[in-house]
N, C-alpha and C. Protein backbone atom coordinates (compact mmCIF):
# COMPACT_ATOMS: atom_id res chain seq x y z
N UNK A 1 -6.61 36.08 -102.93
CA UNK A 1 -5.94 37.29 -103.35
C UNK A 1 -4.54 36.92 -103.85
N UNK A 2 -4.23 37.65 -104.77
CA UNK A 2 -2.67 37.09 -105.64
C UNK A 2 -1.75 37.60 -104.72
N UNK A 3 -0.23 37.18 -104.54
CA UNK A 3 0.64 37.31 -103.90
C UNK A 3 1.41 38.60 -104.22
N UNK A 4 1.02 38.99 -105.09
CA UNK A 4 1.43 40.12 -105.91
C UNK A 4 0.80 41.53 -105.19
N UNK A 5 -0.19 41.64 -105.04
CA UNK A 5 -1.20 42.43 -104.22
C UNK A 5 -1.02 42.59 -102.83
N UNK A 6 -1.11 41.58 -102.45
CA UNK A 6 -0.66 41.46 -101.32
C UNK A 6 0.70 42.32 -100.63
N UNK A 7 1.39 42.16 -101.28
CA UNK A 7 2.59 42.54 -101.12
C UNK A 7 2.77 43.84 -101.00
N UNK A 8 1.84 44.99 -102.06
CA UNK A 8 1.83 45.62 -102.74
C UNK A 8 0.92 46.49 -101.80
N UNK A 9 -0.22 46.19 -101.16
CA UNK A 9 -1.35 46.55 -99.57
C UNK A 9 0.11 46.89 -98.40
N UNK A 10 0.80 45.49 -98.45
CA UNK A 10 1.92 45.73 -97.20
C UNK A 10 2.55 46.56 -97.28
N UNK A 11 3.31 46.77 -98.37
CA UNK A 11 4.39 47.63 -98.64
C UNK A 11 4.06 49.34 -98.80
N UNK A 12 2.40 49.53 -99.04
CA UNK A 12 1.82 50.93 -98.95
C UNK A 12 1.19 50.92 -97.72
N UNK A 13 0.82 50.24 -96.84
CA UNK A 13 0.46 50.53 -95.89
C UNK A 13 1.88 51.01 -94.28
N UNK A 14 2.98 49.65 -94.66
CA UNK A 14 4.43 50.33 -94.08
C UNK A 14 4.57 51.57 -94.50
N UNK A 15 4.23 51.99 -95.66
CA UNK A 15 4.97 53.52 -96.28
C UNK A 15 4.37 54.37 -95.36
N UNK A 16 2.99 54.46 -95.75
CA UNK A 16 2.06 55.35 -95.11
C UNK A 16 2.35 55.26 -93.34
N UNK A 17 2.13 54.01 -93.04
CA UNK A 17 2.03 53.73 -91.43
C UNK A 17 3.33 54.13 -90.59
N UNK A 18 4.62 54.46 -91.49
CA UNK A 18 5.80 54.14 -90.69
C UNK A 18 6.57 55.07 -91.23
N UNK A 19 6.92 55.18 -92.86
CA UNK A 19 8.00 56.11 -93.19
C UNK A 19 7.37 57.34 -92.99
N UNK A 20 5.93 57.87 -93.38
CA UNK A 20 5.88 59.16 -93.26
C UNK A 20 5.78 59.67 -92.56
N UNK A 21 5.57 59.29 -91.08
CA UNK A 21 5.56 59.71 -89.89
C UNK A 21 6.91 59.90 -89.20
N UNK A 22 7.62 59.26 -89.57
CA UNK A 22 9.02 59.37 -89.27
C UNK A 22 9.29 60.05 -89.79
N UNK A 23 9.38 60.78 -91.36
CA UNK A 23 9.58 61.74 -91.75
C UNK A 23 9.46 62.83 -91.66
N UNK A 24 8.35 63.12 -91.35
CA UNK A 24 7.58 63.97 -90.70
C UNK A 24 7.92 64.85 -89.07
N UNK A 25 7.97 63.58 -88.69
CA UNK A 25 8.52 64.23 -86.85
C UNK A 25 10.46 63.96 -87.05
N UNK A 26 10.79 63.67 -87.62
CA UNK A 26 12.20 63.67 -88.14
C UNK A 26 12.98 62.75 -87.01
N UNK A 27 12.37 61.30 -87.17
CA UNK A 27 12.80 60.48 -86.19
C UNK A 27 14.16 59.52 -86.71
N UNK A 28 14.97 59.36 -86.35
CA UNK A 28 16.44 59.26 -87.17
C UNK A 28 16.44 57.68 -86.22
N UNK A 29 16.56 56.82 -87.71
CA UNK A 29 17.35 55.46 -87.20
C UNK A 29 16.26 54.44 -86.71
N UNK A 30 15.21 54.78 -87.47
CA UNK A 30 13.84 53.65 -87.31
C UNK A 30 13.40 54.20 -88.98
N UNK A 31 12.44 52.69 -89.20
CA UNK A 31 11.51 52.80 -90.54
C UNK A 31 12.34 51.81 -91.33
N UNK A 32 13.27 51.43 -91.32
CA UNK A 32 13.80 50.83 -92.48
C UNK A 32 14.76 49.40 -91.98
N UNK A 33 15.01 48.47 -92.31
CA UNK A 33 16.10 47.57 -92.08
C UNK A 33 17.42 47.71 -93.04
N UNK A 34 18.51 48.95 -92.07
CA UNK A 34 19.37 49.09 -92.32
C UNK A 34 20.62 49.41 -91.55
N UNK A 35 21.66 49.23 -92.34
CA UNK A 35 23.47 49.26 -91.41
C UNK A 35 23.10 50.42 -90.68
N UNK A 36 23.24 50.44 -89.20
CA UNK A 36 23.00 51.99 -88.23
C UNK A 36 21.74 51.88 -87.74
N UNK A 37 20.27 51.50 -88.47
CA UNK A 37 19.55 51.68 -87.70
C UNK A 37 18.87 50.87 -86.47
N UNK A 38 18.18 51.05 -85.66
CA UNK A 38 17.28 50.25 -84.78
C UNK A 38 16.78 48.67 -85.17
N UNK A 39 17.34 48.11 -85.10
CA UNK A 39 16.70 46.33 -85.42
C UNK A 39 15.21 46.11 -85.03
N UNK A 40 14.02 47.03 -85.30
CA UNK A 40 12.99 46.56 -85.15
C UNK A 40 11.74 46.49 -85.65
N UNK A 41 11.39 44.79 -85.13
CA UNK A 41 10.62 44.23 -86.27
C UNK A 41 9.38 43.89 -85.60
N UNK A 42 7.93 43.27 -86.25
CA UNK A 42 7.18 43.00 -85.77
C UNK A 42 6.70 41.31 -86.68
N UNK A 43 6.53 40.34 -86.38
CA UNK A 43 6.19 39.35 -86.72
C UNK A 43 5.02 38.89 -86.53
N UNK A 44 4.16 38.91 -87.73
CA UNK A 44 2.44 39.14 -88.01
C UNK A 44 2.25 38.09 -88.66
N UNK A 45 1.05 36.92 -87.89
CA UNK A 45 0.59 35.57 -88.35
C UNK A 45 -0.28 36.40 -89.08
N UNK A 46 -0.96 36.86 -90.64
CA UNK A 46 -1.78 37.25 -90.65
C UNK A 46 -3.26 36.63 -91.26
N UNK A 47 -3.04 34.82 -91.08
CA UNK A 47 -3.81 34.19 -91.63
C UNK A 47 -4.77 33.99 -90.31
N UNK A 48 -4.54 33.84 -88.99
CA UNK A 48 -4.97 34.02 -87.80
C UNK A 48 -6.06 35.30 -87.75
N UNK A 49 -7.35 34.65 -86.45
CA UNK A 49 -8.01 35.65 -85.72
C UNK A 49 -7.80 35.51 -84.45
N UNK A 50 -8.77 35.89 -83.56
CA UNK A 50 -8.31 36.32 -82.88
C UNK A 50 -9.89 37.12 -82.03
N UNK A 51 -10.61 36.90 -80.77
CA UNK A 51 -11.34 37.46 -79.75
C UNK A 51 -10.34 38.45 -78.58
N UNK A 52 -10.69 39.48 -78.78
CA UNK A 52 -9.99 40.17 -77.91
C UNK A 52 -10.48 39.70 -76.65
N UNK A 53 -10.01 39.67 -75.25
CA UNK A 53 -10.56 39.22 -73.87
C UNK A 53 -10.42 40.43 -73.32
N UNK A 54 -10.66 40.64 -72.44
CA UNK A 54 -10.27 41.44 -70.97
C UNK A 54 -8.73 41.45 -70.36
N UNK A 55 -8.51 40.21 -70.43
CA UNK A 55 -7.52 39.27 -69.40
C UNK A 55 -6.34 39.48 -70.62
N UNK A 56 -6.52 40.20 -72.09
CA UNK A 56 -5.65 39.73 -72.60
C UNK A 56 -4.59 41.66 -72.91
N UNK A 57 -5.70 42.33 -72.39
CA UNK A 57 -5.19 43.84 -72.02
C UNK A 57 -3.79 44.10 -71.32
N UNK A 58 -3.17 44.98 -72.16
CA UNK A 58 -1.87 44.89 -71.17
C UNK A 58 -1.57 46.55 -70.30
N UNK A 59 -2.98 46.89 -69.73
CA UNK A 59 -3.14 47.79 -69.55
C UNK A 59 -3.67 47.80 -68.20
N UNK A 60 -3.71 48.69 -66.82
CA UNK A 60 -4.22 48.84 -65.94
C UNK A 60 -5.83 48.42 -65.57
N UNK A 61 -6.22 49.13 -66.58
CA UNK A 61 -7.80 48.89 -66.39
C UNK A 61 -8.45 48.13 -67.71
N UNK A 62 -8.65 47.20 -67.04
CA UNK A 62 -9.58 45.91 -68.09
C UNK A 62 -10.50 45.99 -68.85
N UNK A 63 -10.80 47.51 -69.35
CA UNK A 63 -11.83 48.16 -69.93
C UNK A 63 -11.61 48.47 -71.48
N UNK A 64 -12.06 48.22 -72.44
CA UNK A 64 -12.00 48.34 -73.93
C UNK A 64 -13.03 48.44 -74.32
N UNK A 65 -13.26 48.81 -75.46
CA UNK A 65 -14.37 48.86 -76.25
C UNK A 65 -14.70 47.43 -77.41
N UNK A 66 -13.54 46.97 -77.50
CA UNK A 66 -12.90 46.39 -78.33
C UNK A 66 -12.60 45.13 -77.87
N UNK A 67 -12.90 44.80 -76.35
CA UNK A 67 -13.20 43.53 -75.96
C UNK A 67 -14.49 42.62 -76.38
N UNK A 68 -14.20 41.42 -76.67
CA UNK A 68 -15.26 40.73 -77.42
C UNK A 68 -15.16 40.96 -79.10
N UNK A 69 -14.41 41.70 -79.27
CA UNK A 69 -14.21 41.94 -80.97
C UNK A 69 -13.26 40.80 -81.36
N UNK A 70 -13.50 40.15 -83.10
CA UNK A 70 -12.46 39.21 -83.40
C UNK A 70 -11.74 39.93 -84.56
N UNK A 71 -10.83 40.31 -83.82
CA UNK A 71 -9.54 40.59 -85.20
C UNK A 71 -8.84 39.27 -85.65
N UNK A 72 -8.44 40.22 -87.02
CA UNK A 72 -7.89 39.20 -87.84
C UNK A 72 -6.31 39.70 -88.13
N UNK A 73 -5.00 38.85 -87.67
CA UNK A 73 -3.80 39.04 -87.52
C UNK A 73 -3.70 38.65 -86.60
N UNK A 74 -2.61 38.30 -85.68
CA UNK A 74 -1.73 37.47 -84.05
C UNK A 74 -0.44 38.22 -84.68
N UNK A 75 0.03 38.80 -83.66
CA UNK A 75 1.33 39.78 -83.71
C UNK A 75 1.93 38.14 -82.78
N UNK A 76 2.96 37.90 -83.39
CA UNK A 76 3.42 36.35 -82.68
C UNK A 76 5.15 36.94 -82.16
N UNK A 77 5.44 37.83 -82.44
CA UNK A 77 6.55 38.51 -82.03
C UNK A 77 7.22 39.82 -82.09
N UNK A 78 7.83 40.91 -81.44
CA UNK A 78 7.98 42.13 -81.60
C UNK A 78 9.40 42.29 -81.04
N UNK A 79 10.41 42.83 -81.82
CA UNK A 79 11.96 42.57 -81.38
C UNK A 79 12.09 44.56 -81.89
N UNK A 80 12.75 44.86 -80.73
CA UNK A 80 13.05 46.11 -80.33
C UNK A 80 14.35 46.13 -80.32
N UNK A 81 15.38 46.82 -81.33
CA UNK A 81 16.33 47.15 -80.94
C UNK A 81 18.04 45.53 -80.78
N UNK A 82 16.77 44.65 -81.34
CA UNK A 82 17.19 43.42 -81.78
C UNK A 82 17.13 42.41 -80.36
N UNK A 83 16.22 43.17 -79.67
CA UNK A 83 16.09 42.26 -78.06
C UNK A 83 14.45 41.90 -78.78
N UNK A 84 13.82 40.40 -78.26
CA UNK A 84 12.67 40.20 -77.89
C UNK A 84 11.98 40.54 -76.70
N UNK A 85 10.55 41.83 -77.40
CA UNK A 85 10.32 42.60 -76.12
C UNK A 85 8.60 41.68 -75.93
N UNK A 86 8.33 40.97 -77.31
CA UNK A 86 6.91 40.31 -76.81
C UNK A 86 6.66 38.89 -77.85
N UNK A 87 6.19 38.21 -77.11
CA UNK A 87 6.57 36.82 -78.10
C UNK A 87 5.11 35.78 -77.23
N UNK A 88 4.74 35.09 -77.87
CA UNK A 88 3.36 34.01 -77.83
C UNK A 88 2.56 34.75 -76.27
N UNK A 89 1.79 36.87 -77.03
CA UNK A 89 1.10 36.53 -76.35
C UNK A 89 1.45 37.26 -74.64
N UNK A 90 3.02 37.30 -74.78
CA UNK A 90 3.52 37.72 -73.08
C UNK A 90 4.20 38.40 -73.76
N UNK A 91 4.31 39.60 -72.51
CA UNK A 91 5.55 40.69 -72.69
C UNK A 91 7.01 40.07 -72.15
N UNK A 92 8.14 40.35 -73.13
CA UNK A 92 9.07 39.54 -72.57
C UNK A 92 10.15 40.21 -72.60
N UNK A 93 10.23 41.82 -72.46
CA UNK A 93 11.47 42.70 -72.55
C UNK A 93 12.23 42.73 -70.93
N UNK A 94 13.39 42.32 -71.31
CA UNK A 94 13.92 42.78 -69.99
C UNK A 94 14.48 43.94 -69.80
N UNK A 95 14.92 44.97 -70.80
CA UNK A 95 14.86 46.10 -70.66
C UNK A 95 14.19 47.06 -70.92
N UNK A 96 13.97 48.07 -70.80
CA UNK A 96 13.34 49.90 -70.98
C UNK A 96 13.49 50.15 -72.35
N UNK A 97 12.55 50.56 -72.88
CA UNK A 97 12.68 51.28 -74.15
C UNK A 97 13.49 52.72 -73.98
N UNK A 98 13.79 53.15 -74.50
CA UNK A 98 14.32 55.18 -74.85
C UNK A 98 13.62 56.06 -75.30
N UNK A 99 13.41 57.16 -74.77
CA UNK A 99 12.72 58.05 -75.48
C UNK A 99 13.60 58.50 -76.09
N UNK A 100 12.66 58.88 -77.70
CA UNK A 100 13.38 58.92 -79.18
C UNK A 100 12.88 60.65 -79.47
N UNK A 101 13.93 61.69 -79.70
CA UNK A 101 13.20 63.22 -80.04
C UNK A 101 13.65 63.38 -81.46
N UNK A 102 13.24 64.30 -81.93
CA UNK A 102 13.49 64.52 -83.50
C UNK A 102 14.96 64.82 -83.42
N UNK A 103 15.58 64.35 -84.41
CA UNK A 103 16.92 64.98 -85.26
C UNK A 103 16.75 66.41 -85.78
């Protein structure tokens, strides 16, 4: 696939996935990398797959539907607010997120 395209999938799927929802619920200071807002990013191997496990749930009960499935992407890092909250795999926030209400 050309690099061109590519780019072009990412950049409409952020729109759709991120600005209009923010727009929408009128969430102020996320969606964009800019002066004032929230520093947060997500860092996506997306040449990587990937078997979901049981063991790899970060959830109470070890139950999915979606265990034994192989996705394709490895989220290899997630920085909240410009802290690293998950990195190779482990959760690694040492602080609390905020609840965020509309503007």
């Amino acid at each position: 696939m050309r690099v061109w395209l590519v780019a072009l999938i990412v950049a409409a799927a952020f729109f759709i996935l991120l600005t209009i929802p923010l727009a929408r619920f009128r969430i102020a200071g996320k969606g964009s990398l800019s002066v004032g807002n929230d520093g947060d990013l997500l860092l996506l191997d997306p040449a990587e797959t990937y078997v979901l496990g049981a063991a790899s749930l970060q959830q109470r009960h070890k139950m999915s539907p979606y265990v034994g499935v192989t996705f394709g992407g490895i989220v290899r890092r997630t920085i909240r607010r410009g802290e690293t909250i998950f990195a190779d795999g482990k959760i690694a926030a040492a602080t609390n997120g905020k609840f965020i209400r509309p503007t």
